[in-house]
Protein backbone atom coordinates (compact mmCIF):
# COMPACT_ATOMS: atom_id res chain seq x y z
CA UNK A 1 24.29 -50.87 -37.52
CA UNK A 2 27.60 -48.94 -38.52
CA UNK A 3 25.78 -45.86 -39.55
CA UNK A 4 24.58 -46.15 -35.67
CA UNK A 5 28.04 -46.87 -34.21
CA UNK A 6 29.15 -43.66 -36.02
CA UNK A 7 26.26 -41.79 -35.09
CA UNK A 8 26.47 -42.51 -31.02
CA UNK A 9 30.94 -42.01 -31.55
CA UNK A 10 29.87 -38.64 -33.55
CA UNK A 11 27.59 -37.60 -30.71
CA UNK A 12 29.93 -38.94 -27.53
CA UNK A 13 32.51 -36.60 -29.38
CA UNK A 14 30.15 -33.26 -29.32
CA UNK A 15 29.58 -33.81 -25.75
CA UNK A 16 33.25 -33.57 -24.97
CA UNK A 17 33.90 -30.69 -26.95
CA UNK A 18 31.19 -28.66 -25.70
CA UNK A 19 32.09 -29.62 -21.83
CA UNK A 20 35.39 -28.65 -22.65
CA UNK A 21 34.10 -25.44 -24.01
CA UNK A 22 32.05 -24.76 -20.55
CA UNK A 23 33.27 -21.28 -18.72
CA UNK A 24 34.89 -22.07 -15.25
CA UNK A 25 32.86 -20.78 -12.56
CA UNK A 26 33.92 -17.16 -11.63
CA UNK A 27 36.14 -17.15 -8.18
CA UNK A 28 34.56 -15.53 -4.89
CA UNK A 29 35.48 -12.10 -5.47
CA UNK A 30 33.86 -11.22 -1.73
CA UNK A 31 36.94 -10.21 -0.11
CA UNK A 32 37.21 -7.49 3.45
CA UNK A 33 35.91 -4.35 2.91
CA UNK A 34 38.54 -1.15 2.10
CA UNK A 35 39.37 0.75 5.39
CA UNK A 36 39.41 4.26 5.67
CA UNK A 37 43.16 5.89 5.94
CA UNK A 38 43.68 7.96 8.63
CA UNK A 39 45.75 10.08 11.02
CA UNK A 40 45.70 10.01 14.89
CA UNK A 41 46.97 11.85 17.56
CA UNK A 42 46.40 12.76 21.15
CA UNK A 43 45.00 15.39 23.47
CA UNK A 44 47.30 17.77 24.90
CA UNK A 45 46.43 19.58 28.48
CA UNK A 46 48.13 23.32 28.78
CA UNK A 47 47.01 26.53 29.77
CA UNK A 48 43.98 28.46 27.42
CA UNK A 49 42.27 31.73 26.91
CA UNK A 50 39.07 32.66 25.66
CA UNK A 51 39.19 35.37 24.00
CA UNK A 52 36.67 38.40 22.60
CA UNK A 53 37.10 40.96 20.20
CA UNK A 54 35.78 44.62 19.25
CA UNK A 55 36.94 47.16 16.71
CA UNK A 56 38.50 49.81 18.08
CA UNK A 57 39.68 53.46 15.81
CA UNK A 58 43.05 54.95 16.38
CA UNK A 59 43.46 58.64 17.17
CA UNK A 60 45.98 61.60 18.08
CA UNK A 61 44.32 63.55 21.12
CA UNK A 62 47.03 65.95 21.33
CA UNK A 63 48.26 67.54 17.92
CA UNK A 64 50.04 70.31 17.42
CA UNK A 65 49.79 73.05 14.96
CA UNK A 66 52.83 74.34 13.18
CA UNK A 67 52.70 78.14 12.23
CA UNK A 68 54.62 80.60 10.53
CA UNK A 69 56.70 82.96 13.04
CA UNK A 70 56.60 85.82 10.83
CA UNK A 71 55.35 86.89 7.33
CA UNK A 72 57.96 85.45 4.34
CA UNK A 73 58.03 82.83 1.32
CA UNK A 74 58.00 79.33 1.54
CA UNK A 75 61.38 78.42 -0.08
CA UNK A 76 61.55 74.84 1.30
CA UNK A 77 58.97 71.83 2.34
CA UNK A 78 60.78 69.14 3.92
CA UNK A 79 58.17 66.76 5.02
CA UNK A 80 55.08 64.83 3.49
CA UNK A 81 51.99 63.69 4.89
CA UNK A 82 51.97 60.68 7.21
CA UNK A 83 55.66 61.73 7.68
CA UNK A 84 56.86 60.66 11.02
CA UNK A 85 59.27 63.66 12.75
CA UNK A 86 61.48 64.33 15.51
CA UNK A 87 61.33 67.26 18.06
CA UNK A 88 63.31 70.09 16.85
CA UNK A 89 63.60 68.55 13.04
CA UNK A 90 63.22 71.15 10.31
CA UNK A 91 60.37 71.14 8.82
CA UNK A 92 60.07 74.75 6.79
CA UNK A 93 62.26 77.44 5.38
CA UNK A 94 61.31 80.57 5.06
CA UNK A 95 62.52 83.60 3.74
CA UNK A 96 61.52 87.50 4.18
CA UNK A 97 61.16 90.01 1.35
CA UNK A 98 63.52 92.34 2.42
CA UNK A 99 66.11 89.46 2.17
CA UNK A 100 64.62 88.23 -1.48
CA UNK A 101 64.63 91.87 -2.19
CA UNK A 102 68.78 91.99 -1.48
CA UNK A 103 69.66 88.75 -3.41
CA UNK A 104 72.95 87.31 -3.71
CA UNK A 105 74.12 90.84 -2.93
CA UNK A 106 73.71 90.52 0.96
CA UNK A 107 77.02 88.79 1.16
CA UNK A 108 78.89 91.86 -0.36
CA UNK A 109 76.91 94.22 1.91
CA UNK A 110 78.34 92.07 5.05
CA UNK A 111 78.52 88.77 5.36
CA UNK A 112 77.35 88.88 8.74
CA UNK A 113 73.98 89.40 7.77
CA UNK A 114 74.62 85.60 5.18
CA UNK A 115 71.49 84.42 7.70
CA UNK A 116 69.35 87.42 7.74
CA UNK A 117 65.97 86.89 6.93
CA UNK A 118 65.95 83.31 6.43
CA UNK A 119 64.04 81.31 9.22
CA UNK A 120 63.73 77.84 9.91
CA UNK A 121 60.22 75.91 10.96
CA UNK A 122 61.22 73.39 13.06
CA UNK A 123 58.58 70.27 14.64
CA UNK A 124 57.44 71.20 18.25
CA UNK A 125 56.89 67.38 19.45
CA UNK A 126 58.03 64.24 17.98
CA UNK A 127 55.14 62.47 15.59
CA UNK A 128 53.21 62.06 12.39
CA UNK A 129 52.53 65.00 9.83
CA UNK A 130 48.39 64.53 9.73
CA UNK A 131 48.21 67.60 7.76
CA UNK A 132 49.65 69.96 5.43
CA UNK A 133 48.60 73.27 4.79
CA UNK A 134 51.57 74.77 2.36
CA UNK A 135 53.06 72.09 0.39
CA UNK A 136 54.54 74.15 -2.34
CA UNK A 137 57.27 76.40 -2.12
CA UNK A 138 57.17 79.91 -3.45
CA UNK A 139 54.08 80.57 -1.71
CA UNK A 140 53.66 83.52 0.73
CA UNK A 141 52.08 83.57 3.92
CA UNK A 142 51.47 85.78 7.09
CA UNK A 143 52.78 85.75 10.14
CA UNK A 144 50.96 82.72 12.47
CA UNK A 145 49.38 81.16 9.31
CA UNK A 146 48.81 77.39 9.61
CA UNK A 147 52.14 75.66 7.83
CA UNK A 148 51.31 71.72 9.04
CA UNK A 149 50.07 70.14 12.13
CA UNK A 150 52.07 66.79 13.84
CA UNK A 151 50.03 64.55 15.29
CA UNK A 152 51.83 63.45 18.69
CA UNK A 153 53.11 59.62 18.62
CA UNK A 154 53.45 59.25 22.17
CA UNK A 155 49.95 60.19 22.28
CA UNK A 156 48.79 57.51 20.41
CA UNK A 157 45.63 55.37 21.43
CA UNK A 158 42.85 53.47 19.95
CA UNK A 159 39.05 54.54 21.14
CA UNK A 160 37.45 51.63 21.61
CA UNK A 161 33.03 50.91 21.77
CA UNK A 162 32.87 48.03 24.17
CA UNK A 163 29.07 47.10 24.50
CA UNK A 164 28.09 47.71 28.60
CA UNK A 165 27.60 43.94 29.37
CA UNK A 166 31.13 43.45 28.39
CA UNK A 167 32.30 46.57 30.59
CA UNK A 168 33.89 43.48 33.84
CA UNK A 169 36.81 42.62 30.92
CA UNK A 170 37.93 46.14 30.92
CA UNK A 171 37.94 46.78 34.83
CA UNK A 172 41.22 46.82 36.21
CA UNK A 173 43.26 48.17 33.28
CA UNK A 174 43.94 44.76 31.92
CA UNK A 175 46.18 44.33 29.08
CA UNK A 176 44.84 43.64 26.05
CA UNK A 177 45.68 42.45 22.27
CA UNK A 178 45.72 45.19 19.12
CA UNK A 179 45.52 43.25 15.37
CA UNK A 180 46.47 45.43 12.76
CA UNK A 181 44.95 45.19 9.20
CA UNK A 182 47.99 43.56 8.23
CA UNK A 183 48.22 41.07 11.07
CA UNK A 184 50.60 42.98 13.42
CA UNK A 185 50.19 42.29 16.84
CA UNK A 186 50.47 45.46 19.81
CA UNK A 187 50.23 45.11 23.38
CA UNK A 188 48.08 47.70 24.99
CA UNK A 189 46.27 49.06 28.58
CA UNK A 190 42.91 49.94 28.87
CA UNK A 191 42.36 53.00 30.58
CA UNK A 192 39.07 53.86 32.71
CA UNK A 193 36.05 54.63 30.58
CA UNK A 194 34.91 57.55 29.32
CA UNK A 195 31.80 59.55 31.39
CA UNK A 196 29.11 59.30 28.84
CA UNK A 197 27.81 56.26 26.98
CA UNK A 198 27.04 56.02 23.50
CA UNK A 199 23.54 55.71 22.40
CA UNK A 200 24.17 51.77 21.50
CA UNK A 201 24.32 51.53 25.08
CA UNK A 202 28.36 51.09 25.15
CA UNK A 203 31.32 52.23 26.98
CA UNK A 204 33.72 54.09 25.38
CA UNK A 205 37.48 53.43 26.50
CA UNK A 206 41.34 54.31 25.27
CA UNK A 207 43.53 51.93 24.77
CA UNK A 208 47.10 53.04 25.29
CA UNK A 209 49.30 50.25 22.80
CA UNK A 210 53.20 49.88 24.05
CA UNK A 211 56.46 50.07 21.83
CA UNK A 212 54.89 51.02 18.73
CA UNK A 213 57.98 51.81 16.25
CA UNK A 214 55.73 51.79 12.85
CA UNK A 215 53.26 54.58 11.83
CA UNK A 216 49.81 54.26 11.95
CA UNK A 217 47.47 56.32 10.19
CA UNK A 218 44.82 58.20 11.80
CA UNK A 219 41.15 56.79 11.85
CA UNK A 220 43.05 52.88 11.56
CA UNK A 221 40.24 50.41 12.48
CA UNK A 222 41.73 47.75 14.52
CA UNK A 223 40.90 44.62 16.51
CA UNK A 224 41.11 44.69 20.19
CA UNK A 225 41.03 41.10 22.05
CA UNK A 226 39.85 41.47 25.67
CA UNK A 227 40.66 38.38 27.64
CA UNK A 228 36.92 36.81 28.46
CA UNK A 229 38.63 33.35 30.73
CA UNK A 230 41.10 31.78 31.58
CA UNK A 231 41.87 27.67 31.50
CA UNK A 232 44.83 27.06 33.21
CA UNK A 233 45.06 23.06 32.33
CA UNK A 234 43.33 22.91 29.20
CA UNK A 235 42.21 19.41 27.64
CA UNK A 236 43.27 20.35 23.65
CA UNK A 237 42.51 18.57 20.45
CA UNK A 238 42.75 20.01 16.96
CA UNK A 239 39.51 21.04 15.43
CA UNK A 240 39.29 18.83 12.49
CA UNK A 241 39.81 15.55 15.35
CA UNK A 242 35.90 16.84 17.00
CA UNK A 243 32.77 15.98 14.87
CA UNK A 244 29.46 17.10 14.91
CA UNK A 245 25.57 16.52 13.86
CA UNK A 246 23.79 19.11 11.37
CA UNK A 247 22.28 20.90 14.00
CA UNK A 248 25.87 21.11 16.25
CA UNK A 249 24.14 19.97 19.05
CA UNK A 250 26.05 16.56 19.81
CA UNK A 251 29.86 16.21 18.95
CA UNK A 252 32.15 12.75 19.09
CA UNK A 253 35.60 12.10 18.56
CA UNK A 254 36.73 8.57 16.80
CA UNK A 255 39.33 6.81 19.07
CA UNK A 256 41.42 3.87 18.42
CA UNK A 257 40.73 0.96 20.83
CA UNK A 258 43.56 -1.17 18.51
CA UNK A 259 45.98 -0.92 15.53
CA UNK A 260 43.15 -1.25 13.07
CA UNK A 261 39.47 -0.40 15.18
CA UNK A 262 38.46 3.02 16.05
CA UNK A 263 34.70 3.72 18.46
CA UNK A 264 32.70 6.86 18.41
CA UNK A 265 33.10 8.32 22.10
CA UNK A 266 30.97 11.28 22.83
CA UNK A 267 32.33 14.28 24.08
CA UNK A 268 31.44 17.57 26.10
CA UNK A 269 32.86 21.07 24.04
CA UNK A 270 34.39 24.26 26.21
CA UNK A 271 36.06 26.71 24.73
CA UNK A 272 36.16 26.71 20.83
CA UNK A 273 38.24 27.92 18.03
CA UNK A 274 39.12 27.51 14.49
CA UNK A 275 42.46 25.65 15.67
CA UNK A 276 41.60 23.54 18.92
CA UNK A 277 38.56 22.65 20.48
CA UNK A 278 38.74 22.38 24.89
CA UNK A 279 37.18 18.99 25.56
CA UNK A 280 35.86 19.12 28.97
CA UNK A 281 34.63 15.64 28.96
CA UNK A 282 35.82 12.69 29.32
CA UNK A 283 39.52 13.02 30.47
CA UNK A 284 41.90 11.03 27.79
CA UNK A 285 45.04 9.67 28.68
CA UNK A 286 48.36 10.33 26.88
CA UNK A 287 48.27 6.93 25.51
CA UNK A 288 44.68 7.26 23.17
CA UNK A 289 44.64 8.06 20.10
CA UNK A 290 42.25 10.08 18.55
CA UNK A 291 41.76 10.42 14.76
CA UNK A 292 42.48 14.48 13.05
CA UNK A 293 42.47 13.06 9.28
CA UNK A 294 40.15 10.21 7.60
CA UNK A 295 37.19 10.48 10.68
CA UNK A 296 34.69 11.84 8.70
CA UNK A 297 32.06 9.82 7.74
CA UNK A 298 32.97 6.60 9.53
CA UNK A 299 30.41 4.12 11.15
CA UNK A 300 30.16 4.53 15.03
CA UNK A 301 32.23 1.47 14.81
CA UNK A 302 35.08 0.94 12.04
CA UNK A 303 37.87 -0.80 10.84
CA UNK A 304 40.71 1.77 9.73
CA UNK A 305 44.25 2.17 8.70
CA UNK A 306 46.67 4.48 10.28
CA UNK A 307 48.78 6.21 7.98
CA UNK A 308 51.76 8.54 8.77
């Protein structure tokens, strides 16, 4: 009977061990979803245009040539291609051979004659040196032979290929855009279309640019924006706020209908850039906010955070 007492106070003893041994139950670790972080803001209604754009080549109709006015050595070349000149602005000295043949001794013979037989070349029009036939001195030429020729600056305009089905946004001499390679911006006029069409069935036109101080190369290929419509109360969202499907044939916005609860609202696209997208439908008031940042991806329905 004790070795059974013992045995039943040995076991009563395991089982209290062991229970107190037992792992607590893990806590409910179920708690609300993460919500998405994003940024809001709201549609802004001001004036838009659409614009379209064709390259265009710039080119110096009138040029001038600059010739020698008598037969003599080059003794001085003042200018450099793509130089831009003055009217009247030396460009060339010359000098005769009777005068090389005197020397330093004309000035003891009479120094009247200090200027005889030296001639100056000096730019007809103000422009651009295009081309230069005698850029080193000591060289002799003939009377009328080519010296340089100055492209005219005032004559300055860009020929522009502007397909036939596009020919209404030229009518009227409207003015017009010019981007520069490097992102410099002119303001030009379209003047009235050449007589013959090219054989890509286009229009060829001159486009006169206004207050152009830099100098542009010859044979520049430029962008010229022609006006396609005008807006003038545009509905405006930034592009990354609009969303589409694969196939870009449906787009939505996600608005806020709370603090914390944005909806998927259809909407209707007009004019289209890489900045702003025109939302023609539906009208949004200044008070709804739509989200720019965090949108993508969410559930036609979502819980969100705005973040600043």
């Amino acid at each position: 009977m004790p070795c059974f007492r013992f045995s039943a106070a040995f076991g009563g003893l395991l089982l209290l061990l062991l229970s107190a041994c037992k792992p607590e139950a893990p806590a409910d670790e179920t708690g609300p979803p993460p919500r998405a972080q994003v940024k809001t803001v709201t549609a802004v209604t001001r004036p838009l245009e659409e614009f379209v754009s064709f390259p265009a080549t710039s080119i110096y109709p009138r040029k001038s040539a600059v010739t020698a006015p008598i037969a003599a050595y080059v003794t001085g070349v003042r200018v450099r291609i793509g130089d831009r000149v003055s009217a009247g602005q030396v460009l060339f000295t010359l000098e005769t051979k009777e005068r090389r043949a005197l020397g330093g001794s004309i000035n003891r013979i009479d120094p009247s004659l200090r200027d005889f037989g030296l001639q100056a070349v000096k730019a007809p029009a103000a422009g651009v040196v295009s081309l230069l036939d005698q850029p080193q001195p000591g060289a002799y030429v003939l009377e009328g032979a080519p010296l340089c020729t100055v492209a005219e600056s005032s004559q300055l305009v860009f020929q522009l290929s502007l397909p036939y089905e596009y020919h209404q946004l030229a009518a009227g001499r409207p003015t017009v855009t010019i981007l520069l390679p490097d992102s410099t911006r002119l303001t030009g006029t379209v003047d009235a279309p050449l007589a013959s069409v090219s054989p890509g069935q286009a229009e060829v036109y001159l486009v006169r640019p206004q207050n152009v101080t830099a100098v542009i190369p010859e044979n520049l290929v430029v962008q010229v924006r022609l006006t396609k419509a005008r807006h003038a109360a545009a509905q405006l969202l930034p592009a990354s706020a609009v969303l589409s499907d694969e196939t870009l044939d449906h787009y939505w916005v996600m608005k806020l209908v709370n603090d914390s609860t944005a909806v998927k609202v259809p909407v209707t696209l007009g004019t289209q850039t890489p900045e702003q997208m025109e939302i023609l439908r539906p009208v949004f008031g200044p008070q709804d906010r739509i989200l720019s940042a965090g949108n993508y991806g969410l559930a036609d329905t979502a819980k969100v955070k705005v973040v600043r």
